[in-house]
Protein backbone atom coordinates (compact mmCIF):
# COMPACT_ATOMS: atom_id res chain seq x y z
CA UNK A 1 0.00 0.00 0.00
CA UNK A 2 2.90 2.04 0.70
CA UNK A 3 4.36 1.64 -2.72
CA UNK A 4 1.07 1.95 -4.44
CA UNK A 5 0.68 6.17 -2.45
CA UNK A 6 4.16 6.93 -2.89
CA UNK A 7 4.16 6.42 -6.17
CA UNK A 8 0.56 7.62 -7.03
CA UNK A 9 2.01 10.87 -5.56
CA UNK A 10 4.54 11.38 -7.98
CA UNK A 11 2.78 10.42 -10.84
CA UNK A 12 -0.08 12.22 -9.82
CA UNK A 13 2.18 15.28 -9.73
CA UNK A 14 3.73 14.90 -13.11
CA UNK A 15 0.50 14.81 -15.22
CA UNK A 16 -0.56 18.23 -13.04
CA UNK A 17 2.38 19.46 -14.22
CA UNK A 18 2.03 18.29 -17.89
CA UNK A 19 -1.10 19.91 -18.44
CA UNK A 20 -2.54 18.14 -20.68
CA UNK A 21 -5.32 15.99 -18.22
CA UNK A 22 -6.16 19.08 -16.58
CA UNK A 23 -6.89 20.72 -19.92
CA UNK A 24 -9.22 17.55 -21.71
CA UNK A 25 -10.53 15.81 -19.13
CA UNK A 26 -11.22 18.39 -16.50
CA UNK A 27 -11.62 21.65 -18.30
CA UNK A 28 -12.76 20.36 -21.56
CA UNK A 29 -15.86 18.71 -20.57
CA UNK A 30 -16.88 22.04 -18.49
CA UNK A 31 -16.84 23.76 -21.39
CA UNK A 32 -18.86 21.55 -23.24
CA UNK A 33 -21.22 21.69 -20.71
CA UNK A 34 -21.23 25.66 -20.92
CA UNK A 35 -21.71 25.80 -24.32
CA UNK A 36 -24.30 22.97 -24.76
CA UNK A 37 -26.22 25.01 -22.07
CA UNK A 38 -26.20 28.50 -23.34
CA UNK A 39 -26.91 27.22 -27.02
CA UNK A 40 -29.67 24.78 -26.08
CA UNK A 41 -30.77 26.20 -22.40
CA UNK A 42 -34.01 24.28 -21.20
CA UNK A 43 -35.29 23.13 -25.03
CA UNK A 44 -37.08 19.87 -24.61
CA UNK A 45 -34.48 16.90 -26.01
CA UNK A 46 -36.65 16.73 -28.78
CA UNK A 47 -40.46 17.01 -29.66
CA UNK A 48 -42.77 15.88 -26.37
CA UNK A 49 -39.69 15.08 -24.39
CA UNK A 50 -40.22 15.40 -20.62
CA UNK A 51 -36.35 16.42 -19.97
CA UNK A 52 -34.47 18.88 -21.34
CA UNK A 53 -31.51 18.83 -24.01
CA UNK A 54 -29.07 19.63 -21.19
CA UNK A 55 -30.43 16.72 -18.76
CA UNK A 56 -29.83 14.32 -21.86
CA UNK A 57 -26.30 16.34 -22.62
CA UNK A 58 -25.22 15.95 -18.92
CA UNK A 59 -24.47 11.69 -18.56
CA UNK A 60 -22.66 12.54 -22.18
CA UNK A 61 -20.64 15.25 -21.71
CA UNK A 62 -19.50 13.53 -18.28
CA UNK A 63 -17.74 10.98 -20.69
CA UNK A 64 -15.39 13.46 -21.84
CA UNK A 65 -12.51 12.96 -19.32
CA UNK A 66 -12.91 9.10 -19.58
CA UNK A 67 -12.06 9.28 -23.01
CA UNK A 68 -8.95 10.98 -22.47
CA UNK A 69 -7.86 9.21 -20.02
CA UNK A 70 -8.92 6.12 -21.33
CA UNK A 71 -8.00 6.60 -24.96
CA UNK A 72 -5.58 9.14 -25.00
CA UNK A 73 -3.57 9.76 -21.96
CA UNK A 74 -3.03 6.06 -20.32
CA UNK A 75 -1.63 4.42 -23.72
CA UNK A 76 1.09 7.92 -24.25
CA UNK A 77 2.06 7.74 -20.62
CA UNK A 78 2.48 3.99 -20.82
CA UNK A 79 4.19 3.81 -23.88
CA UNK A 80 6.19 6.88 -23.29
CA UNK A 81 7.47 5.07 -20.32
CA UNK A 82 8.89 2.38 -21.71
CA UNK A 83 10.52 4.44 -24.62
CA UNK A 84 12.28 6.17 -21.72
CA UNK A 85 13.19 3.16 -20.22
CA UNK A 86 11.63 3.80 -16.88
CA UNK A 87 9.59 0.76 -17.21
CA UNK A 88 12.99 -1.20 -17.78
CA UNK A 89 13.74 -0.03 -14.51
CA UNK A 90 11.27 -0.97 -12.40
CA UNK A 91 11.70 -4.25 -13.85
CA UNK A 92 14.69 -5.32 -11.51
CA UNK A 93 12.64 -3.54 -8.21
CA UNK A 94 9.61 -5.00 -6.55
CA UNK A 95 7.55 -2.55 -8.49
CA UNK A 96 4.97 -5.00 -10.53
CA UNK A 97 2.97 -4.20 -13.63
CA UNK A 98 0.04 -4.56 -11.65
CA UNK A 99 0.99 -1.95 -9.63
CA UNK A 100 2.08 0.55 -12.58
CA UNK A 101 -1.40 -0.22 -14.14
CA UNK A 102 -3.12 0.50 -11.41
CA UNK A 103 -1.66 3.68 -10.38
CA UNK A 104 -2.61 5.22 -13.83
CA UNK A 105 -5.94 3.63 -13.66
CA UNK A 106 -6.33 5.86 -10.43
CA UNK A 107 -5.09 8.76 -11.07
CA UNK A 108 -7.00 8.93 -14.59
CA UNK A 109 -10.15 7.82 -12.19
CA UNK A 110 -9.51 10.99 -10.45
CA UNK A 111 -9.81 13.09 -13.35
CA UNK A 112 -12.92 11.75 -14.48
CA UNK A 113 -14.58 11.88 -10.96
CA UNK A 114 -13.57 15.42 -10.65
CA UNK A 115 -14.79 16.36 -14.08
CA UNK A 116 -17.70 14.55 -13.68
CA UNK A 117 -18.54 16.61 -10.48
CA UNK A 118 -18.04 19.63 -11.87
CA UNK A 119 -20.32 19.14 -15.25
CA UNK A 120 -22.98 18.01 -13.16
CA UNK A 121 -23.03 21.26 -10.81
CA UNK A 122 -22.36 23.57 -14.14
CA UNK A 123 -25.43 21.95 -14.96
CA UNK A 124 -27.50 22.35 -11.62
CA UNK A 125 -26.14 25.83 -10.84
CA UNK A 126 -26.49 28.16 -14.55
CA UNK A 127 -29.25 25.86 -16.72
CA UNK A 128 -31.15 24.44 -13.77
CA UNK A 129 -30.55 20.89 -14.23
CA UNK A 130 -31.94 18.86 -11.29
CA UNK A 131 -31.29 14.93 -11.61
CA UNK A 132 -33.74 12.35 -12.81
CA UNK A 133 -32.67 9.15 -12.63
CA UNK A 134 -31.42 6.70 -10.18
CA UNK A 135 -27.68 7.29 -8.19
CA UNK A 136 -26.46 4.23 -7.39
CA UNK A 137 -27.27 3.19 -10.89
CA UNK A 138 -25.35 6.00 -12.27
CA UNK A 139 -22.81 5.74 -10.33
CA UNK A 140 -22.04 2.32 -10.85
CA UNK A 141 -22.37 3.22 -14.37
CA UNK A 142 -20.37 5.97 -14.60
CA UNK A 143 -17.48 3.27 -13.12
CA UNK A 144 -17.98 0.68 -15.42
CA UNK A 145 -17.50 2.83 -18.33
CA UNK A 146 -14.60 3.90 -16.81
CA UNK A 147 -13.28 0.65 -16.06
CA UNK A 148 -13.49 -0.40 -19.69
CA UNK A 149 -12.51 2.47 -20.98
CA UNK A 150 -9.20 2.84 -18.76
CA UNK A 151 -9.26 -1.44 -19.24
CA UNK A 152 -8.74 -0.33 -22.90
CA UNK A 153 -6.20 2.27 -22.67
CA UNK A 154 -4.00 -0.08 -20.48
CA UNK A 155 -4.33 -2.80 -23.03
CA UNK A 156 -2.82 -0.06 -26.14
CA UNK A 157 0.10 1.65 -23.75
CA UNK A 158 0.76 -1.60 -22.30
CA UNK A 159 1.38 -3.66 -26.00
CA UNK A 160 2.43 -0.57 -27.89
CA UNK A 161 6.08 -0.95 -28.84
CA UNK A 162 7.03 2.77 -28.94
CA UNK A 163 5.34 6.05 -28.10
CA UNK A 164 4.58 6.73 -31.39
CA UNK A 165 3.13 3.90 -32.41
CA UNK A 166 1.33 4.12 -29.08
CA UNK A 167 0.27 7.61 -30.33
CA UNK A 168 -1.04 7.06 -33.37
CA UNK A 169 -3.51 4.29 -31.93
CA UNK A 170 -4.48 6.34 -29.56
CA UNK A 171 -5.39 8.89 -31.86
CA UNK A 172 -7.59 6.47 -33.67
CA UNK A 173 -9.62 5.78 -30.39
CA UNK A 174 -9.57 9.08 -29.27
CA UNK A 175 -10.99 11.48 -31.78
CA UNK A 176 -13.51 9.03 -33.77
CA UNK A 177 -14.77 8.78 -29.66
CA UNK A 178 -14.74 11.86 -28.87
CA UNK A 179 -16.78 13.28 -32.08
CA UNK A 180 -19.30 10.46 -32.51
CA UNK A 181 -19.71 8.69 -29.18
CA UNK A 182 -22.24 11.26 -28.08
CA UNK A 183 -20.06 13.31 -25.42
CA UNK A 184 -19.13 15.97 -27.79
CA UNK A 185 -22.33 15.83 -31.06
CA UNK A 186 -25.11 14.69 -29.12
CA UNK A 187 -25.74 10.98 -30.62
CA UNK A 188 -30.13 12.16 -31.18
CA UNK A 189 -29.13 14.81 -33.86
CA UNK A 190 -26.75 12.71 -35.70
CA UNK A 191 -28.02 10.83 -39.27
CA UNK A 192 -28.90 7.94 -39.02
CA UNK A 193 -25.89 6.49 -41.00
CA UNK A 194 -23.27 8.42 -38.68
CA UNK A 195 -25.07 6.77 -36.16
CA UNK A 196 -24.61 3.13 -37.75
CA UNK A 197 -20.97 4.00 -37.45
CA UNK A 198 -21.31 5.52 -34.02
CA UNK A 199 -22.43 2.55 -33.06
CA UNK A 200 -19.58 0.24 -33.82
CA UNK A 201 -17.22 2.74 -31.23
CA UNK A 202 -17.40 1.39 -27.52
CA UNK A 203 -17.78 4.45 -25.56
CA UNK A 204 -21.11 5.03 -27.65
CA UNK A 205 -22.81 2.09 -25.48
CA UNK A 206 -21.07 3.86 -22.17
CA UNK A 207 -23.07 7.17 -23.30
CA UNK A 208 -25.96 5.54 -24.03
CA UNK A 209 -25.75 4.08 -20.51
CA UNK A 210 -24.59 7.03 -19.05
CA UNK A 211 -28.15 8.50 -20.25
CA UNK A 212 -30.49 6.14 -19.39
CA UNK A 213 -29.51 5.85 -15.67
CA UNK A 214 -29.16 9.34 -15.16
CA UNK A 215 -32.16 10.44 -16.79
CA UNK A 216 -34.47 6.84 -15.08
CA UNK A 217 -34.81 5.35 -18.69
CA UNK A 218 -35.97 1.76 -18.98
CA UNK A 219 -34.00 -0.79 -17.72
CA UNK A 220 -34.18 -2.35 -20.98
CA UNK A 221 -32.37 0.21 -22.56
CA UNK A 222 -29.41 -0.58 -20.75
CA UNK A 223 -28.72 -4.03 -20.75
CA UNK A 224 -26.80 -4.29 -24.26
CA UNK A 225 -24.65 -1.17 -22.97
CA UNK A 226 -23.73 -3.00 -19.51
CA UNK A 227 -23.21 -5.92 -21.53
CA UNK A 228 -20.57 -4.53 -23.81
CA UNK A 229 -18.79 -2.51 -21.45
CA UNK A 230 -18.62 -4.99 -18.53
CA UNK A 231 -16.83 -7.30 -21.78
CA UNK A 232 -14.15 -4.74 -22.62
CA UNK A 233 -13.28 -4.11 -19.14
CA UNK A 234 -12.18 -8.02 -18.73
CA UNK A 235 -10.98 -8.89 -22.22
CA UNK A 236 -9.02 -5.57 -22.31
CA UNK A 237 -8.04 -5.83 -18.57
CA UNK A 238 -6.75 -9.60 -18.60
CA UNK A 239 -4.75 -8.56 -22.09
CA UNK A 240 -2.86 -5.83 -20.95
CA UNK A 241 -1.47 -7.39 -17.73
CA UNK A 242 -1.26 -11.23 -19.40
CA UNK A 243 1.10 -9.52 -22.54
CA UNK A 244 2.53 -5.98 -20.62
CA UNK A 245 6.16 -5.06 -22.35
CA UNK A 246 8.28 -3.99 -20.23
CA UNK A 247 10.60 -2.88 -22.88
């Protein structure tokens, strides 16, 4: 346990310092939220809705930091790690994989639980957003996606042979997620072909989740979503520690 603070601490530290999870997942999604609010306000999600476009924008736009976390940042740090050989280091200490793993898992958890709390009272405290839905089931959720989605990100920084590589896979997660998913466009005013494609993307079923438990949709409607997140967190989990590089 010792280890696992002590080093949490400095890496924590470090990716304050680099700026750029601060920036996408903390700032980034407030923004959204700002924008989505003062260009939408209290407009009905669409014709005879009983919530409002920012109530359905809200689970979404939450989703923001754990796709950079989970697509972008993890797999760079990761990567960038072992192109440094600091991972070739820890090799010869008591310092696991496990343990790496799971202190970027946290500290990208922290991100996305502070972002998240801060788009939700952005929400509550300019467009008068007041939640709908059930809070355990968000919650829980709101940590699966996040599990799969981090799962995921450990499984690209942990196989990627070189940062760059690492980067340009990342890349490819990140931006098709970001734009299509739902967090950033909402999914509702897409075509329906975009949405076809959408729908092939994995954080799509997290946002789709992410909506229906926050604003008390039928259970029905998320069954698939659990489903296919609760399978990327294992598959992608079990991958990236069964086949981590160290170098």
């Amino acid at each position: 346990m010792k280890a696992f603070s002590t080093l949490f601490s400095v890496e924590f530290r470090l990716s304050l310092r680099d700026m750029n999870m601060p920036i996408f997942a903390v700032i980034m999604p407030v923004v959204v939220m700002l924008i989505i609010g003062m260009l939408f306000g209290g407009q009905p999600a669409y014709e005879g809705a009983s919530y409002t476009f920012v109530a359905q924008s809200v689970g979404a736009v939450s989703a923001i930091a754990i796709c950079a976390g989970g697509a972008m940042g993890l797999p760079l740090v990761v990567s960038n790690y072992r192109y440094r050989k600091i991972l070739k280091r820890y090799f010869v200490t008591p310092v696991s994989a496990r343990l790496i793993l799971a202190v970027q898992v946290a500290i990208y958890s922290v991100y996305a639980l502070v972002s998240a709390v801060l788009v939700f009272g952005v929400a509550a405290l300019f467009f008068g957003y007041a939640f709908t839905g059930s809070w355990p089931a968000f919650v829980g959720s709101y940590l699966l996606v996040l599990a799969a989605m981090l799962a995921l990100g450990m499984m690209v920084g942990g196989l990627a042979p070189n940062e760059k590589i690492a980067g340009v896979l990342a890349s490819v997660l990140y931006f098709p997620m970001l734009l299509l998913s739902g967090t950033t466009l909402p999914y509702e005013v897409m075509p329906e072909t975009m949405q076809r494609v959408a729908d092939v993307l994995p954080l799509t079923q997290g946002v789709k989740l992410l909506k229906a438990t926050s604003l008390g949709l039928p259970v029905d409607q998320a069954v698939v979503p659990v489903a296919v997140m609760a399978v990327w967190a294992v598959v992608c989990t079990v991958i990236a520690v069964r086949f981590f590089k160290w170098e």
